[in-house]
Each structure stands twice: as C-alpha cells, then as structure tokens.
N, C-alpha and C. Protein backbone atom coordinates (compact mmCIF):
# COMPACT_ATOMS: atom_id res chain seq x y z
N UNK A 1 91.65 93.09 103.45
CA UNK A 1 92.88 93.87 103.29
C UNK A 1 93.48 93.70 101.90
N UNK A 2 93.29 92.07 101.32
CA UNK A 2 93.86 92.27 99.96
C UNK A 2 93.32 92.87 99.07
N UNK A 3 92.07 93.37 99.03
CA UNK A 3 91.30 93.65 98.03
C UNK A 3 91.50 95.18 98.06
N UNK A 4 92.15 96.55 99.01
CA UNK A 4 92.36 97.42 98.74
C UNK A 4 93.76 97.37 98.40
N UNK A 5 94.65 96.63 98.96
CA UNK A 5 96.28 96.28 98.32
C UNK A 5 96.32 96.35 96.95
N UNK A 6 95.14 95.26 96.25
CA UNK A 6 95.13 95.21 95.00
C UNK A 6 94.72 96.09 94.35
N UNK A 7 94.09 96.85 95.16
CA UNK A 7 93.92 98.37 94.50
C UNK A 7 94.21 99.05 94.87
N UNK A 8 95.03 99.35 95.24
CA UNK A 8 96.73 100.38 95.59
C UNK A 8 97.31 100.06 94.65
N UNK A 9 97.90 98.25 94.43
CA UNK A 9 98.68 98.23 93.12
C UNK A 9 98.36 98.53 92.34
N UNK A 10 97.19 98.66 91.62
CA UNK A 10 96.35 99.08 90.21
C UNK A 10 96.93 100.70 90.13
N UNK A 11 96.23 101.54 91.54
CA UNK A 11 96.10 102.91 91.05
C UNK A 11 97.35 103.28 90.43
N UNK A 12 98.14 102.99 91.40
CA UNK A 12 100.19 103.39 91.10
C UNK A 12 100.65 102.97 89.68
N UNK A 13 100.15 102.10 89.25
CA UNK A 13 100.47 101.93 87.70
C UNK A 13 100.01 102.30 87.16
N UNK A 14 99.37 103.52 87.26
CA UNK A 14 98.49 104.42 86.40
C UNK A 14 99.41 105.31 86.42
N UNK A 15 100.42 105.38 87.24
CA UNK A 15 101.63 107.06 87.56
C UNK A 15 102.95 106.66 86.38
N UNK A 16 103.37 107.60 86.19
CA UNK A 16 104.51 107.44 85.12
C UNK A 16 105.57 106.64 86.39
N UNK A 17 106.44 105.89 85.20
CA UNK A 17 107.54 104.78 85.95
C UNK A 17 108.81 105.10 85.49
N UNK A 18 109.90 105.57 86.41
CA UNK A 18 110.76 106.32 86.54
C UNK A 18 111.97 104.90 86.86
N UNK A 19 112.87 104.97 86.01
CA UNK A 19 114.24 104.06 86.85
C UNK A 19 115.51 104.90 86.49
N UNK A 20 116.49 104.28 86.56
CA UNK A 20 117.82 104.83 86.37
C UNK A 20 118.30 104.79 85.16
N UNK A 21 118.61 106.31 84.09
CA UNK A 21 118.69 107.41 85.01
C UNK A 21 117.53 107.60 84.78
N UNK A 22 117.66 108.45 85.42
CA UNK A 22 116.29 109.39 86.08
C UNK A 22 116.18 111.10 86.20
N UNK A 23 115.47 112.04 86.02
CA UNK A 23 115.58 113.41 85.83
C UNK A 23 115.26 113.86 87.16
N UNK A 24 115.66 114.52 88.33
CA UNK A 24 114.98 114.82 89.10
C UNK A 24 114.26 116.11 89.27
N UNK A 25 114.57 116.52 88.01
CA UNK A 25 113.77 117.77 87.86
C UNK A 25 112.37 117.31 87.43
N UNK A 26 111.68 116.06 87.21
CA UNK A 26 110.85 115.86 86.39
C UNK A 26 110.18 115.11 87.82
N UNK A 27 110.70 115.35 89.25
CA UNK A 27 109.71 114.64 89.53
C UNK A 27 109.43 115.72 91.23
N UNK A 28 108.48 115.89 91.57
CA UNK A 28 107.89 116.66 92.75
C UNK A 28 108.45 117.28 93.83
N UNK A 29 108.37 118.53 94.32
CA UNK A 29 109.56 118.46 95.38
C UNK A 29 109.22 117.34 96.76
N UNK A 30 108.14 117.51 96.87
CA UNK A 30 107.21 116.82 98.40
C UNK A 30 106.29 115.45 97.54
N UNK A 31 106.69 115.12 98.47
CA UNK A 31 105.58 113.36 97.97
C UNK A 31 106.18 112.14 98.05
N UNK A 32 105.76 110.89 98.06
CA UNK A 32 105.61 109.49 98.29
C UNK A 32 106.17 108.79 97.54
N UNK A 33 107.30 108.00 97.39
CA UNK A 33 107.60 107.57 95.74
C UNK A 33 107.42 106.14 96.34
N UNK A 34 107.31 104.95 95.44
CA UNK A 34 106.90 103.44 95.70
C UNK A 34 108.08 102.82 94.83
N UNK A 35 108.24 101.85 95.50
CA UNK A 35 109.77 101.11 94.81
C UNK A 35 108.99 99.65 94.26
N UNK A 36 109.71 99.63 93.28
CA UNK A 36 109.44 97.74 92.77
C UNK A 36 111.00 97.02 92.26
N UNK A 37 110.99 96.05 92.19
CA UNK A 37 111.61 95.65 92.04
C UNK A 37 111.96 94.18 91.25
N UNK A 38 112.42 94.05 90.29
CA UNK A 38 113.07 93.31 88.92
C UNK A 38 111.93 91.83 89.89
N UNK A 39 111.25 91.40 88.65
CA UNK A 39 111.38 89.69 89.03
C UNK A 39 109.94 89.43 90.15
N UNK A 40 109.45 90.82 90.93
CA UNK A 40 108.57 90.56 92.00
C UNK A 40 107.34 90.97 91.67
N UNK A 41 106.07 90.29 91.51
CA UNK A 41 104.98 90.04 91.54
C UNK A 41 103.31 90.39 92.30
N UNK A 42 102.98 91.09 92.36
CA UNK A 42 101.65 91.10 93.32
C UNK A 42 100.10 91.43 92.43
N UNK A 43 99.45 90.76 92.62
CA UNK A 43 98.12 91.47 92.34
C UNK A 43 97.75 91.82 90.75
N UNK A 44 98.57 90.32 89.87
CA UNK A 44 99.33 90.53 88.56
C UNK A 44 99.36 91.85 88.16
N UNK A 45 100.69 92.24 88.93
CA UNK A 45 101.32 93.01 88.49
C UNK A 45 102.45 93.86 88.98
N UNK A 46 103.84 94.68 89.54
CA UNK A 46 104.64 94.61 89.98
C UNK A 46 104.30 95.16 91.34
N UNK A 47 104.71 94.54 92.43
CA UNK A 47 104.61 94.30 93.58
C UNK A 47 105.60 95.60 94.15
N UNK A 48 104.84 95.69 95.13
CA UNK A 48 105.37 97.22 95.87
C UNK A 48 106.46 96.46 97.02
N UNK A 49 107.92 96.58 97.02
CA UNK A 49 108.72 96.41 97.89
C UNK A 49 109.30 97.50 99.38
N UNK A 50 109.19 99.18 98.67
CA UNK A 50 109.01 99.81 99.54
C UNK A 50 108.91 101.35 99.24
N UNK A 51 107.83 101.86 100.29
CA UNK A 51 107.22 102.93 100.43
C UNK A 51 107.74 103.92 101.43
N UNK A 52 107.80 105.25 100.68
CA UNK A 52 109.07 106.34 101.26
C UNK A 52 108.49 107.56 100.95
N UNK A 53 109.17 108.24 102.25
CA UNK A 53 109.13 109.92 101.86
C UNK A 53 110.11 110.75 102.21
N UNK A 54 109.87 111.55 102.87
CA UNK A 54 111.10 112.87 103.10
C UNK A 54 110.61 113.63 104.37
N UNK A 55 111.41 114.49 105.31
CA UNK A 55 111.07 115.04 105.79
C UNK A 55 111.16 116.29 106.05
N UNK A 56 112.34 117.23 105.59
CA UNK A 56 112.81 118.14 104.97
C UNK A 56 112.01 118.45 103.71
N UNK A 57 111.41 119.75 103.53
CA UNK A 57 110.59 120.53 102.54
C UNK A 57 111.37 120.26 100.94
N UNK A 58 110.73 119.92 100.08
CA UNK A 58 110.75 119.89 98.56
C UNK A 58 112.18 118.56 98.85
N UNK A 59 112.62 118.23 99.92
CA UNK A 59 113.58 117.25 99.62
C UNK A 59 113.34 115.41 98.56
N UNK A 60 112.42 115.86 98.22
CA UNK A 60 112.04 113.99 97.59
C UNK A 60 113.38 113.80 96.55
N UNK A 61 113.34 114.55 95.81
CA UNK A 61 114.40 114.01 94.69
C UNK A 61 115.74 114.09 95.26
N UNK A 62 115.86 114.90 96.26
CA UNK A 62 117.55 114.42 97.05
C UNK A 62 117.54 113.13 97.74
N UNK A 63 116.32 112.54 98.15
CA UNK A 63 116.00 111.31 98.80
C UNK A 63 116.39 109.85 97.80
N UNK A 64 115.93 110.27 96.75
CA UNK A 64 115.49 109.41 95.82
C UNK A 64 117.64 108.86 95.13
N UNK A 65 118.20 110.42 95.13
CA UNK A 65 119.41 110.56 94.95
C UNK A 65 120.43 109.53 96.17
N UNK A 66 119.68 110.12 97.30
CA UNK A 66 120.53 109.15 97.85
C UNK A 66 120.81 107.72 98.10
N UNK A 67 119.43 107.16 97.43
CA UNK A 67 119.21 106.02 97.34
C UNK A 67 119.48 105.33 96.00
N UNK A 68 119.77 105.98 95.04
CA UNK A 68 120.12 105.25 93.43
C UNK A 68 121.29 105.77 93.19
N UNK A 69 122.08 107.24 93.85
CA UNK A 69 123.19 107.44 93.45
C UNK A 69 124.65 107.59 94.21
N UNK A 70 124.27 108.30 95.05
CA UNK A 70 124.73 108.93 96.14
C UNK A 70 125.77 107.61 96.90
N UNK A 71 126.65 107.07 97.03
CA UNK A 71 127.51 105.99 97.84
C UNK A 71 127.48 105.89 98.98
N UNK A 72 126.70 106.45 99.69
CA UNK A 72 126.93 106.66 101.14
C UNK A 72 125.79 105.51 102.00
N UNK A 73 125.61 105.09 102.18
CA UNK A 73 124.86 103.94 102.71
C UNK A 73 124.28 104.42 104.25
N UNK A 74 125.51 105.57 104.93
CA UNK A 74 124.90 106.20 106.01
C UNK A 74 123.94 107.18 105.86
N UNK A 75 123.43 107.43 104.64
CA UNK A 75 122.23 108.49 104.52
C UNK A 75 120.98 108.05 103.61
N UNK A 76 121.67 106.76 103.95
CA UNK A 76 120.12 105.92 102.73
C UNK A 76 120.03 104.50 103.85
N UNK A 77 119.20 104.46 104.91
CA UNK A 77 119.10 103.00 105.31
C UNK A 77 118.58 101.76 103.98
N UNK A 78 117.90 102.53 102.90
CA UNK A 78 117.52 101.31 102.08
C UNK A 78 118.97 100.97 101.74
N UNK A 79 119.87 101.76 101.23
CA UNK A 79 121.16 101.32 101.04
C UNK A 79 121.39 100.66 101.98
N UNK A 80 121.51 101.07 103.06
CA UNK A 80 122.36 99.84 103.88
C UNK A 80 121.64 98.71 103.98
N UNK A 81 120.11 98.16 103.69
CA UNK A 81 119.72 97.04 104.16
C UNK A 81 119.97 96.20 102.39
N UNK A 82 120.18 97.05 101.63
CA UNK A 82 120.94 96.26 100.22
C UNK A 82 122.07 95.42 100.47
N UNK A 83 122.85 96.12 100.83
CA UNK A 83 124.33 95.28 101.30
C UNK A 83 124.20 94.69 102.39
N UNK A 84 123.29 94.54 103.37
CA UNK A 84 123.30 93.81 104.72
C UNK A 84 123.05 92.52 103.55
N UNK A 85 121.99 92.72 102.80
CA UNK A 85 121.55 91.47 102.37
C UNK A 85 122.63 90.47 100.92
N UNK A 86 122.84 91.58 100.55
CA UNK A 86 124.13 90.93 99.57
C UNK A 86 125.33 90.46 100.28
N UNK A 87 126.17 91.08 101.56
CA UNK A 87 127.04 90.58 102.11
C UNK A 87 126.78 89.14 103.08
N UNK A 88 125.52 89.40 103.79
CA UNK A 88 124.59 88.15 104.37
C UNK A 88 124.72 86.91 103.61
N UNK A 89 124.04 87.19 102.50
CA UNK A 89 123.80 86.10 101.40
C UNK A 89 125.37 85.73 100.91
N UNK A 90 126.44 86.57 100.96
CA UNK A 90 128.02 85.64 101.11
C UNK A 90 128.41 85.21 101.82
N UNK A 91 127.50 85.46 103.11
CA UNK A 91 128.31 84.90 104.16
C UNK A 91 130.07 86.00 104.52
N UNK A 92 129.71 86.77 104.09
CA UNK A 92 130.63 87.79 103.86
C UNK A 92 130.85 88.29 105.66
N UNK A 93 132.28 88.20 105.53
CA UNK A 93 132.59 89.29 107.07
C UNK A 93 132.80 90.72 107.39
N UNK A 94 132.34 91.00 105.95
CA UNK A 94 132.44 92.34 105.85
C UNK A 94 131.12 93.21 106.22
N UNK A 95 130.50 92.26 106.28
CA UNK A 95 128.85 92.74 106.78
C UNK A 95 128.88 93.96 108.82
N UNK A 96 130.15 93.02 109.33
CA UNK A 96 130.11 93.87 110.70
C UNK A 96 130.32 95.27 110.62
N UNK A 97 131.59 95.33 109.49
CA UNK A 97 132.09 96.47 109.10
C UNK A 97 131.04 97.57 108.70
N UNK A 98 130.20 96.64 107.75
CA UNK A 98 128.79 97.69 107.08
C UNK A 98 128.18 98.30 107.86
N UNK A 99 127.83 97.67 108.80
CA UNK A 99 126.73 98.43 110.07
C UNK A 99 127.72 99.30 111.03
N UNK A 100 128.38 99.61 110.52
CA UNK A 100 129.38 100.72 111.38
C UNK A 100 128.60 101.82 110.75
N UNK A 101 127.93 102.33 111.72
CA UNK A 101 127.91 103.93 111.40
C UNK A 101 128.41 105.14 111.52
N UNK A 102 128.63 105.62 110.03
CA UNK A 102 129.66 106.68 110.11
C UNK A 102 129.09 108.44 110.34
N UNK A 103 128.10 108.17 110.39
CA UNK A 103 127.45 109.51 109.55
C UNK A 103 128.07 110.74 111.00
N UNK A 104 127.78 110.54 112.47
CA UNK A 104 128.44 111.35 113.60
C UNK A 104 130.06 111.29 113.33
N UNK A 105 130.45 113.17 113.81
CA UNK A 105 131.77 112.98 113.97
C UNK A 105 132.77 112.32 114.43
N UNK A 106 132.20 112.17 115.79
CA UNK A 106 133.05 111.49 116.77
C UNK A 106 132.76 109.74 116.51
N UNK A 107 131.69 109.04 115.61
CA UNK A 107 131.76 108.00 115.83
C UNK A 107 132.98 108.02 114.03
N UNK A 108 132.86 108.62 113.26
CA UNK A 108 134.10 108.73 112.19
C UNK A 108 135.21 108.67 112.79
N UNK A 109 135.81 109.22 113.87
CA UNK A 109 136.90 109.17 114.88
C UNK A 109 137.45 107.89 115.33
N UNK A 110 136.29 107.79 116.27
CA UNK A 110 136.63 106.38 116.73
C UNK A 110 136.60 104.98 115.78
N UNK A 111 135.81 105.57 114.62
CA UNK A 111 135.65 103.64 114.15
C UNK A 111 136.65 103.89 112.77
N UNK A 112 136.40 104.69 112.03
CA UNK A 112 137.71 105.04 110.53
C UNK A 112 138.38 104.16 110.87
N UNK A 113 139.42 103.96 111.54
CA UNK A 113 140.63 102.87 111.62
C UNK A 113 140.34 101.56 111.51
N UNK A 114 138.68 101.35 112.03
CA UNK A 114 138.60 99.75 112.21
C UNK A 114 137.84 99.47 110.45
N UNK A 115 137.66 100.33 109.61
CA UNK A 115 136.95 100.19 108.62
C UNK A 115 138.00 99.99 107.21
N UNK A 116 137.77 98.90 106.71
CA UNK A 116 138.63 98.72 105.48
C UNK A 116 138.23 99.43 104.22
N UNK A 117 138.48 100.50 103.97
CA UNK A 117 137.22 102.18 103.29
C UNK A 117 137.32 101.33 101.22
N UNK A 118 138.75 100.75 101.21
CA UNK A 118 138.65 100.40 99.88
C UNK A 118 137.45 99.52 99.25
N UNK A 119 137.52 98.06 100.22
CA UNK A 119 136.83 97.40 100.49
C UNK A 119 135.32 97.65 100.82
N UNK A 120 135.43 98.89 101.93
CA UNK A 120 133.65 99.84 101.70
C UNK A 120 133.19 100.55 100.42
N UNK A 121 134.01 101.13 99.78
CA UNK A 121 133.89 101.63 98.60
C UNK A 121 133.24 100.70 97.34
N UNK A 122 133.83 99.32 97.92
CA UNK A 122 134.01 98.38 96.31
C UNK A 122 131.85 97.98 97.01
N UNK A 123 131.77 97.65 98.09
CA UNK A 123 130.55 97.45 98.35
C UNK A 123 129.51 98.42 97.50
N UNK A 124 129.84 99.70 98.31
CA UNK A 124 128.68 100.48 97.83
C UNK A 124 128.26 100.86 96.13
N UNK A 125 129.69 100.69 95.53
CA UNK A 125 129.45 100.43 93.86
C UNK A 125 128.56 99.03 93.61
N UNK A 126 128.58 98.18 94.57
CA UNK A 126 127.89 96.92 94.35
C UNK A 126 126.57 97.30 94.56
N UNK A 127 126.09 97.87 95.48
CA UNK A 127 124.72 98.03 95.98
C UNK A 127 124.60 99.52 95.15
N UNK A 128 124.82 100.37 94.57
CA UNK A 128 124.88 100.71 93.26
C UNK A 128 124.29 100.49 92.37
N UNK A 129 125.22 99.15 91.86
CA UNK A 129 124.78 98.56 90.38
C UNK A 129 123.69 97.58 90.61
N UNK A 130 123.41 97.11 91.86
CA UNK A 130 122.00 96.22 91.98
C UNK A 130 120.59 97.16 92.14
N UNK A 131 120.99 98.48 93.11
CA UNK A 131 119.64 99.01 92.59
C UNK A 131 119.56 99.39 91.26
N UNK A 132 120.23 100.49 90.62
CA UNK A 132 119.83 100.52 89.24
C UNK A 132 119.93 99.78 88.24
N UNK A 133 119.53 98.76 88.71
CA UNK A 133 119.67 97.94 87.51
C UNK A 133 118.19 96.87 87.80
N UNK A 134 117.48 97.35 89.16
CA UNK A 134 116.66 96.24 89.56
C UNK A 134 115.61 96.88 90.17
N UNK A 135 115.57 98.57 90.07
CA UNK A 135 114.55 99.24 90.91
C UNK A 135 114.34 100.30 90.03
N UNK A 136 112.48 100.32 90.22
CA UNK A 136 112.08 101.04 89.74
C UNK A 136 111.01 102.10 90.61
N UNK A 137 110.21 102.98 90.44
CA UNK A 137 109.87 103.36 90.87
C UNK A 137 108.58 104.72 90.36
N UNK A 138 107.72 104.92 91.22
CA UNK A 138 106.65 105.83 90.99
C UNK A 138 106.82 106.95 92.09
N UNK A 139 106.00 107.88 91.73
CA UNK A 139 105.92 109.14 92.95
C UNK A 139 104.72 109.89 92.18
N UNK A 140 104.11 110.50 93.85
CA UNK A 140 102.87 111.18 93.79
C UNK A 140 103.13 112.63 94.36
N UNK A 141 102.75 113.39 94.46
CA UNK A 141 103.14 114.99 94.91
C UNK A 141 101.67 115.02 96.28
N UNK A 142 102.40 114.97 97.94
CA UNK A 142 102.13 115.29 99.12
C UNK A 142 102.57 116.68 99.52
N UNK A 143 102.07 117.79 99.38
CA UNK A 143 102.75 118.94 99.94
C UNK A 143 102.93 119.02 101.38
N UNK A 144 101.52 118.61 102.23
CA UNK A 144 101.64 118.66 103.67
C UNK A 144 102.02 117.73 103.96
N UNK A 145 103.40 118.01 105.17
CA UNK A 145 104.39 116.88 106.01
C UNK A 145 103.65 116.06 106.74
N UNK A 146 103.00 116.48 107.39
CA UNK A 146 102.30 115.42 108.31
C UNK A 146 101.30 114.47 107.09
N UNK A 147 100.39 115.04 106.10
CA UNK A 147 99.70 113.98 105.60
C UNK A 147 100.42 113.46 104.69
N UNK A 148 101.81 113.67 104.19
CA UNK A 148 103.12 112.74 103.63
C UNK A 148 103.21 111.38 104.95
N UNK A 149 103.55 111.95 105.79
CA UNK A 149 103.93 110.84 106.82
C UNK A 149 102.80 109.99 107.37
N UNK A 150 101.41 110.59 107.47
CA UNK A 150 100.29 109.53 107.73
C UNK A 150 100.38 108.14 106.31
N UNK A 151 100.54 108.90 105.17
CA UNK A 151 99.98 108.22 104.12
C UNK A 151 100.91 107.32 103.97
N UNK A 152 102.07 107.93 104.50
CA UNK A 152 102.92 106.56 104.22
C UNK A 152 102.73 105.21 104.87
N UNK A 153 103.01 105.65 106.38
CA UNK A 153 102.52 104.54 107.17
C UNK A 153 101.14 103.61 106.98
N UNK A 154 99.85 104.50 106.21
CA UNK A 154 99.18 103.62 106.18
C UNK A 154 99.15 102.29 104.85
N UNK A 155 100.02 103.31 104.07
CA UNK A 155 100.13 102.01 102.68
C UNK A 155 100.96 101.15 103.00
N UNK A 156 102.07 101.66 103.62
CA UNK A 156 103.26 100.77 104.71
C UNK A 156 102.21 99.19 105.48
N UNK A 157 101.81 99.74 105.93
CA UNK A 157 100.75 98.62 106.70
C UNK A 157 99.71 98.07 106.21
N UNK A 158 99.27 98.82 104.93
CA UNK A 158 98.26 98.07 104.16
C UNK A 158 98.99 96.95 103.02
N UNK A 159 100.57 97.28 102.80
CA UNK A 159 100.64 96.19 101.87
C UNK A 159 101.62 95.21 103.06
N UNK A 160 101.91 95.47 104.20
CA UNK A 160 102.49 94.41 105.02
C UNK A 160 101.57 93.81 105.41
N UNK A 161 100.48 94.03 105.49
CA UNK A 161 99.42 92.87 105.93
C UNK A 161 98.48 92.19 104.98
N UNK A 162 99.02 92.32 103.65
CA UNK A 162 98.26 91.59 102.88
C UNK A 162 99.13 90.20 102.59
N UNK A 163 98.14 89.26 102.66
CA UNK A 163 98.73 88.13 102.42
C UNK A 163 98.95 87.66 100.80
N UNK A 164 98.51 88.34 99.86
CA UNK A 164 98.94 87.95 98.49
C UNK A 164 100.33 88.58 98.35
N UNK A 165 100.56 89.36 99.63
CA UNK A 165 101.56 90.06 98.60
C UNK A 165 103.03 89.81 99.33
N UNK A 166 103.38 88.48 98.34
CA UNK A 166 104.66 87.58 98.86
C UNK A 166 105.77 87.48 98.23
N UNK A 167 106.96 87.74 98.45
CA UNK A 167 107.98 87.71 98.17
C UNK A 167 108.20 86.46 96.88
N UNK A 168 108.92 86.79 96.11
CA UNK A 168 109.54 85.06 95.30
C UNK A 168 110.61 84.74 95.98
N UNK A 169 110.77 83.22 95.81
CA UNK A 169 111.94 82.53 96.09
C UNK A 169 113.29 83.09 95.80
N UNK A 170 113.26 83.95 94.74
CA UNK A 170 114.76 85.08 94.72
C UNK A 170 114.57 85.92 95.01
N UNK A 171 113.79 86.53 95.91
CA UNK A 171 114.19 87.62 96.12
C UNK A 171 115.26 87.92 97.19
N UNK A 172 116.26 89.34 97.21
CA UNK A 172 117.27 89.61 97.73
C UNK A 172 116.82 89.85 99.50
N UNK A 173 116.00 90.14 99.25
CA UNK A 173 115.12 90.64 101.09
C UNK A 173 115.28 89.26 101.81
N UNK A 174 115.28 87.95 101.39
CA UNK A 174 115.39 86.35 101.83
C UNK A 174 116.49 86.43 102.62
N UNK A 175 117.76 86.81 101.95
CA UNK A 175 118.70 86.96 102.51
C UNK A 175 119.42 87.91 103.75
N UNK A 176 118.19 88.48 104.28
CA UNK A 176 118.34 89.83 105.10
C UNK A 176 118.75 89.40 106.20
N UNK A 177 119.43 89.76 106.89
CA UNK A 177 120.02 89.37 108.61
C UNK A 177 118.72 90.34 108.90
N UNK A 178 118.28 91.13 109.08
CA UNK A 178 117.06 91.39 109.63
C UNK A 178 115.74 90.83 109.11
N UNK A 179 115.24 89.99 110.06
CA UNK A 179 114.03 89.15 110.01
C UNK A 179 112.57 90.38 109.85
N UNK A 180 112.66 91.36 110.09
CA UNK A 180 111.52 92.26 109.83
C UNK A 180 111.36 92.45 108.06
N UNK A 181 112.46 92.56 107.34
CA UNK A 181 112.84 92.53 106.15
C UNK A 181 111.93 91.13 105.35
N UNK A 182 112.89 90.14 105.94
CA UNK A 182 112.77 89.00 105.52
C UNK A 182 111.49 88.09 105.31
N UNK A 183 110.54 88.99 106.70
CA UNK A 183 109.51 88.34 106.82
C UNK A 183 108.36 89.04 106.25
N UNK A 184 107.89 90.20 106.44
CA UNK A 184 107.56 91.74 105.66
C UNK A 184 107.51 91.25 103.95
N UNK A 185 108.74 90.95 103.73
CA UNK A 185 108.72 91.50 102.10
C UNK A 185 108.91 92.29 101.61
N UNK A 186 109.65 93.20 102.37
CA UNK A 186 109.40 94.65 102.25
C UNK A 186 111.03 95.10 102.49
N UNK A 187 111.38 96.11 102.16
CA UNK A 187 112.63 96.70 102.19
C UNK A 187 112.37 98.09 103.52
N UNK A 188 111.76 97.57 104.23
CA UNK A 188 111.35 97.94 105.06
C UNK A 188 111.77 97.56 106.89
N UNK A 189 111.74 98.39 107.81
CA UNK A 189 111.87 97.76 109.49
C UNK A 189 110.55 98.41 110.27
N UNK A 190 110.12 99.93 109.95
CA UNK A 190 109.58 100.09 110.66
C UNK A 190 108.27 100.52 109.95
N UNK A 191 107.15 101.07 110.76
CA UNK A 191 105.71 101.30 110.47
C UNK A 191 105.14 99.94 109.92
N UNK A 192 105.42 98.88 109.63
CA UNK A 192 104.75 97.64 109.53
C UNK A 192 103.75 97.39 110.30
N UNK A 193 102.57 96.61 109.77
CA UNK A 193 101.99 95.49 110.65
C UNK A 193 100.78 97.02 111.52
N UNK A 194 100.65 97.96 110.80
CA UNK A 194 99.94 99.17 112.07
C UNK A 194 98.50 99.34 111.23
N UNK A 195 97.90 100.58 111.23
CA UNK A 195 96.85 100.84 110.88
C UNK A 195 96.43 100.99 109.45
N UNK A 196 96.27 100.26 108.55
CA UNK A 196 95.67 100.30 106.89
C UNK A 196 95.08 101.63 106.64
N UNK A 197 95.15 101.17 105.30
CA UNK A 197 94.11 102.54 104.97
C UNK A 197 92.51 101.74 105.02
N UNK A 198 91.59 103.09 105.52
CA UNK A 198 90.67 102.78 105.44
C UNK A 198 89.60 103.01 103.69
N UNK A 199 88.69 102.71 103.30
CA UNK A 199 87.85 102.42 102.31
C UNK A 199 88.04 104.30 102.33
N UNK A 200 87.65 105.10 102.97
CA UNK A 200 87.96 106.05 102.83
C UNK A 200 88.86 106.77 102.15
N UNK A 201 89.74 106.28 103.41
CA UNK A 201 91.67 107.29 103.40
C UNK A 201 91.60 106.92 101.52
N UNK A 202 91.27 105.49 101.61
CA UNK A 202 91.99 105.13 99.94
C UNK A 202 91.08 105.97 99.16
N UNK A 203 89.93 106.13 99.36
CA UNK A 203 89.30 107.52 97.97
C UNK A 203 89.97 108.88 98.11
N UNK A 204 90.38 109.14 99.04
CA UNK A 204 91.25 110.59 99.07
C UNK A 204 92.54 110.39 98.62
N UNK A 205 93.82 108.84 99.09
CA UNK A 205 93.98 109.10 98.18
C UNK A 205 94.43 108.89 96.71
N UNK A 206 93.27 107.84 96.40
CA UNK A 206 92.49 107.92 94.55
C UNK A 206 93.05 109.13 94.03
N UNK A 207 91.81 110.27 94.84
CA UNK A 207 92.15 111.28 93.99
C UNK A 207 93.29 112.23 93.92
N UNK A 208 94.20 111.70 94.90
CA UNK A 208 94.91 112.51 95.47
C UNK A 208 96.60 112.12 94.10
N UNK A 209 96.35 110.88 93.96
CA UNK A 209 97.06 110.34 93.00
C UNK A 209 96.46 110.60 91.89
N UNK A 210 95.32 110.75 91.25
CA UNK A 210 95.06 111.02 89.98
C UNK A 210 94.91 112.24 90.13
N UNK A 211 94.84 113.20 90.72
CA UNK A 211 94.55 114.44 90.13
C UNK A 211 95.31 114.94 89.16
C-alpha cells in the first residue's frame, strides 16, 4: 500500500500548487483538489492531509471558497473540524457552541439565542487565518460525478492505510475531539480505511492527472 501512496504523492507534485490567494478562475469547474499542510511530511515530500470534491456540476472552486474564505463553518465541515481542533486544544468551552448547527431554518430558530455570534465570528476569522496561512493545495479536472466520487474514496483509503504516512508531533489534527481525525491523519471522518486504488485504477489515474 505504501509504495502506490508514494506514488500518489510524487504524481500530485507534478500539478501546479495553488494557496491563498488564489484565482478561481484558474482552476477546473469539476475535479479533486488535495490539501497539504505547513510542517507535514510523507514520502519526502508534502504529505496529503485531505482529499475532496463537489457534488453539484462545475461547483469545485465554490468548494474550495468555502473552505479558505467563506466564514461559515456550516458549509465547510473541514472548517468546522479546524476549530473543533483549535478550541479542543484550549480547552475552550466554546467548542459546544461550535458544533451547533446552523445551516436549517428552524434549527437557526431554536439555537441563535443559545449562540454567542460575536464570539462565533471572532472563531471563524481564527480558522481563517490558520488555513491560509497553512494550506495548500492541488486539483485535477474529473468531469464525470460518479468517477469524481469513486476516485476520491479510493485515494481517501489509499493514503489512510498507509503506514508511512504519519502525522508530526504538531500537527493540529492531534488535537481533534474526533478520534477518526486524530487517528487517520487526515482532516478527514468518512470513506477511510475502504477500498485502495488498485495498480490499475492508479494508471488511469496517472494519466488522468497528467494529461
């Protein structure tokens, strides 16, 4: 398993490397983008923390928006597992508040009052200024939805089951109240731990990334 990981990491650093700011006109409507992150290591060379797509047509660069710009933490779970882990790591009590989800009407109704919004605000500028300032990222162009969503899951599971590819002692994921996070390496909860790519899948897609 490590030996195609390590060549997953290779191919992707062959793709142009995009951080903040960023053009989103310059990057695909449909396709896969790979996150790294400041300080983390694999396969000498920067270690894949987490792997994403879209599901809505040509939406990637609104995806990508909501995750480096956008404040809303209810339309980016990577956002919210940023601040689970920065408020975690304070020991912060503001962390219950975070996992309030706002995004339904009626749950805006009922919970608004119990939410201190100044105090939410000052967060999400925090988890803000830690991704752009600590994430970077690649993307490949997937036109078909379904083989966007196979491919993800299988790189998803090909770099969660490699054992070289381990977190450092700082990294922010350590601090995660979710142990799938923590243990993973990954900025990640679900599709872990499932079916790799096969010697195959990965020559399609080789070329599918270099073309």
């Amino acid at each position: 398993m490590s030996e195609i990981c390590e060549a997953l990491h290779h191919l992707f650093q062959q793709l142009p490397t995009f951080g903040f700011p960023f053009d989103s006109r310059e990057l695909p409507g449909n396709g896969i983008y790979i996150l790294y992150e400041s300080g983390e290591l694999a396969h000498e060379t920067s270690r894949i923390v987490r792997i994403g797509t879209h599901r809505g047509d040509s939406r990637l660069p609104l995806r990508l928006e909501e995750h480096f710009l956008r404040e809303k933490k209810d339309r980016s779970i990577f956002r919210r597992n940023i601040g689970r882990a920065i408020l975690h790591k304070a020991n912060d009590p503001f962390l219950a508040q975070w996992d309030i989800d706002l995004t339904a009407r009626q749950a805006r109704i009922t919970n608004s009052g119990k939410i201190d919004h100044a105090r939410l605000k000052a967060v999400e500028k925090q988890v803000t200024d830690y991704i752009q300032q600590n994430f970077r990222f690649v993307v490949f162009r997937v036109d078909d939805k379904e083989k966007r969503l196979s491919l993800e899951s299988a790189i998803i599971s090909t770099v969660s089951l490699c054992d070289k590819c381990q977190p450092t002692d700082n990294w922010l994921g350590l601090h995660s109240p979710i142990k799938k996070i923590e243990e993973s390496g990954l900025w990640l909860v679900q599709k872990l731990y499932k079916t790799p790519l096969s010697d195959r899948e990965f020559g399609e897609l080789r070329r599918l990334v270099i073309s």
